[in-house]
C-alpha atoms as a PDB file:
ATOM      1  CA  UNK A   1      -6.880 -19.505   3.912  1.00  0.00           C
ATOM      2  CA  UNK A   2      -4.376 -21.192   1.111  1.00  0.00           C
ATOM      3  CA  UNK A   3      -1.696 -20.657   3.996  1.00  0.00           C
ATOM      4  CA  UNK A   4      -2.660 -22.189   6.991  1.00  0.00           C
ATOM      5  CA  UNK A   5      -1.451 -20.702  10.326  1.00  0.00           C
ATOM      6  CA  UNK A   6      -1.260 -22.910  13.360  1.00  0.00           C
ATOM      7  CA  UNK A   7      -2.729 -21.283  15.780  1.00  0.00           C
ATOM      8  CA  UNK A   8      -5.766 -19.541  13.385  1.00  0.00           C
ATOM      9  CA  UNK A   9      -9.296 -20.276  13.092  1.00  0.00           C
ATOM     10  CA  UNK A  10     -12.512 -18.874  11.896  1.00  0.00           C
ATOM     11  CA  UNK A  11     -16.004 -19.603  13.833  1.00  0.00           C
ATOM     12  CA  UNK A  12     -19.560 -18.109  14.163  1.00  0.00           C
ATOM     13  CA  UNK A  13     -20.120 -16.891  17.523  1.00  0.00           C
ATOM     14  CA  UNK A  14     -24.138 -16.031  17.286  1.00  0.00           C
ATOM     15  CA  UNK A  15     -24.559 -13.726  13.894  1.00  0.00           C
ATOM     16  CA  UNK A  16     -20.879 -12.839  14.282  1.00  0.00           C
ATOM     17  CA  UNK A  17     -17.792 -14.764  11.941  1.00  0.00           C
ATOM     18  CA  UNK A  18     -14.669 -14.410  14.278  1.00  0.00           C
ATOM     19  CA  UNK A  19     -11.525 -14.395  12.539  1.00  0.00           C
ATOM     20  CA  UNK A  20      -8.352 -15.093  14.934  1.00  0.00           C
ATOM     21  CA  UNK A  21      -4.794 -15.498  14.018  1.00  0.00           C
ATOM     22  CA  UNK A  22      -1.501 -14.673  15.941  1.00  0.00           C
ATOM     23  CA  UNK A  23      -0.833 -11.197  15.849  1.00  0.00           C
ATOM     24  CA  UNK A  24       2.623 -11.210  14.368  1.00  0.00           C
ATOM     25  CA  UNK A  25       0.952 -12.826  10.784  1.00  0.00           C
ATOM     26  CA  UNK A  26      -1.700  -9.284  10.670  1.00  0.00           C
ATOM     27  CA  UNK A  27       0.400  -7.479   8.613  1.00  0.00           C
ATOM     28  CA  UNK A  28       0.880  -9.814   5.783  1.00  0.00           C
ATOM     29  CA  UNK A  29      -3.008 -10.983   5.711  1.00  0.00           C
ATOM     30  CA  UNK A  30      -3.039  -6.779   5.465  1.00  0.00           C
ATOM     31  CA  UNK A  31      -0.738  -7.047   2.653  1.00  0.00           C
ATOM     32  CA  UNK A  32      -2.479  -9.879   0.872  1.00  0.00           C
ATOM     33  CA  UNK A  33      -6.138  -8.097   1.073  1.00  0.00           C
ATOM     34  CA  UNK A  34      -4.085  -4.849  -0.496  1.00  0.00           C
ATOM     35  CA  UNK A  35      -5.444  -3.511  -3.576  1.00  0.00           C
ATOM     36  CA  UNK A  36      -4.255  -4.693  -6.998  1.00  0.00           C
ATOM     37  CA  UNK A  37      -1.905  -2.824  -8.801  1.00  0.00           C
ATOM     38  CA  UNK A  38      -3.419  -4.242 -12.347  1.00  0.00           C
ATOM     39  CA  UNK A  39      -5.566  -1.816 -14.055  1.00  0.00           C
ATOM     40  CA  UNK A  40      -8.507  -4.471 -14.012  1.00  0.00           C
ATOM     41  CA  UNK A  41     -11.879  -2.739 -13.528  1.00  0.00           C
ATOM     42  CA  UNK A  42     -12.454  -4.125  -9.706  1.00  0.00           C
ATOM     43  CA  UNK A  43     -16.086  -3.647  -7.792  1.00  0.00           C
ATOM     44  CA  UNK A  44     -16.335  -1.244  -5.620  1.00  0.00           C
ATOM     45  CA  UNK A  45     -18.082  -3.421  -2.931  1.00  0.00           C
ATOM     46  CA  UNK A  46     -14.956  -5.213  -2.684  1.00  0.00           C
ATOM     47  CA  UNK A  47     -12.553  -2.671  -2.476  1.00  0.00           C
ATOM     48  CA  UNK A  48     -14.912  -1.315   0.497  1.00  0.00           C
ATOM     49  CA  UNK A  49     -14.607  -4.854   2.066  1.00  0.00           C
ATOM     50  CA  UNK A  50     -10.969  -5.201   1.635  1.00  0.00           C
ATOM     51  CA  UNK A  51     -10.422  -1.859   3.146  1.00  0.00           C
ATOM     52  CA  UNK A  52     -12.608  -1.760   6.038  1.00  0.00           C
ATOM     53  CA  UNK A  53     -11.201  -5.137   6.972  1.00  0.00           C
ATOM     54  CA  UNK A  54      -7.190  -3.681   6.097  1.00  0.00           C
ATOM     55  CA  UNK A  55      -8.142  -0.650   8.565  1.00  0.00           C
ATOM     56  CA  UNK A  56      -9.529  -2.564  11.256  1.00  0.00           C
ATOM     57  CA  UNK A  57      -6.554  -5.357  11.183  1.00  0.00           C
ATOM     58  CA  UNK A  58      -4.360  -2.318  11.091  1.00  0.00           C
ATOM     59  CA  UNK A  59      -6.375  -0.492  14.381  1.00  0.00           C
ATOM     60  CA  UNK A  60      -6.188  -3.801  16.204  1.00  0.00           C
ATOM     61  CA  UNK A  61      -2.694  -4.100  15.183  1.00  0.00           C
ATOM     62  CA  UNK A  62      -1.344  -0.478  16.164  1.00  0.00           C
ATOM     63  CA  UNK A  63       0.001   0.383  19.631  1.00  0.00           C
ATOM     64  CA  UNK A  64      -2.896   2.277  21.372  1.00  0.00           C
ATOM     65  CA  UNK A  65      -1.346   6.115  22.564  1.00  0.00           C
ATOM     66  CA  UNK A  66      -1.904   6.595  26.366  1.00  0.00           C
ATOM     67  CA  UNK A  67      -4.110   9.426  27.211  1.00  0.00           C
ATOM     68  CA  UNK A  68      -3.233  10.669  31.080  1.00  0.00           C
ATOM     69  CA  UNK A  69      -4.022  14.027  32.815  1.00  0.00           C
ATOM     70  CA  UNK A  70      -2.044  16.462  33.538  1.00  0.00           C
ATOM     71  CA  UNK A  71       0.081  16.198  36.905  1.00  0.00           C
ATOM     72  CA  UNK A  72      -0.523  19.989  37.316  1.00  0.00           C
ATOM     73  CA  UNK A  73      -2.923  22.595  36.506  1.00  0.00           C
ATOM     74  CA  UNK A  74      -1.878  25.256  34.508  1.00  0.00           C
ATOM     75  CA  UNK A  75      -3.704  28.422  34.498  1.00  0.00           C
ATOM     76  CA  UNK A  76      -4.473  30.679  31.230  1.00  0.00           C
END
């Protein structure tokens, strides 16, 4: 990256590249890998790649919602 974060670092592990960085620096690498607003003709390849990789930042990112049963049953 041109903005080294202590505390990042990118490695193979087997056939997989593992990106890690603190969490509190995912939004702006999010924000950097946003589309541009220029009117440019762009490749569609890499818009796929910089979204898929936005959306999963922004999964990892997100507070997960608790699922829990009901305390009662409620009959219909």
């Amino acid at each position: 990256m041109a903005d080294p974060v202590r505390g990042s670092s990118v490695k193979l592990e087997g056939e997989d590249l593992v990106i890690r960085m603190p969490k509190d620096r995912a939004q702006s690498l999010r924000v950097a890998l946003a589309e541009c607003p220029c009117r440019a003709t762009k490749s569609n390849a890499t818009q796929n790649i910089r979204s898929g990789l936005s959306m999963a930042i922004g999964r990892a990112i997100s507070p997960k919602p608790v699922q829990r049963n009901p305390l009662y049953k409620t009959e219909d």
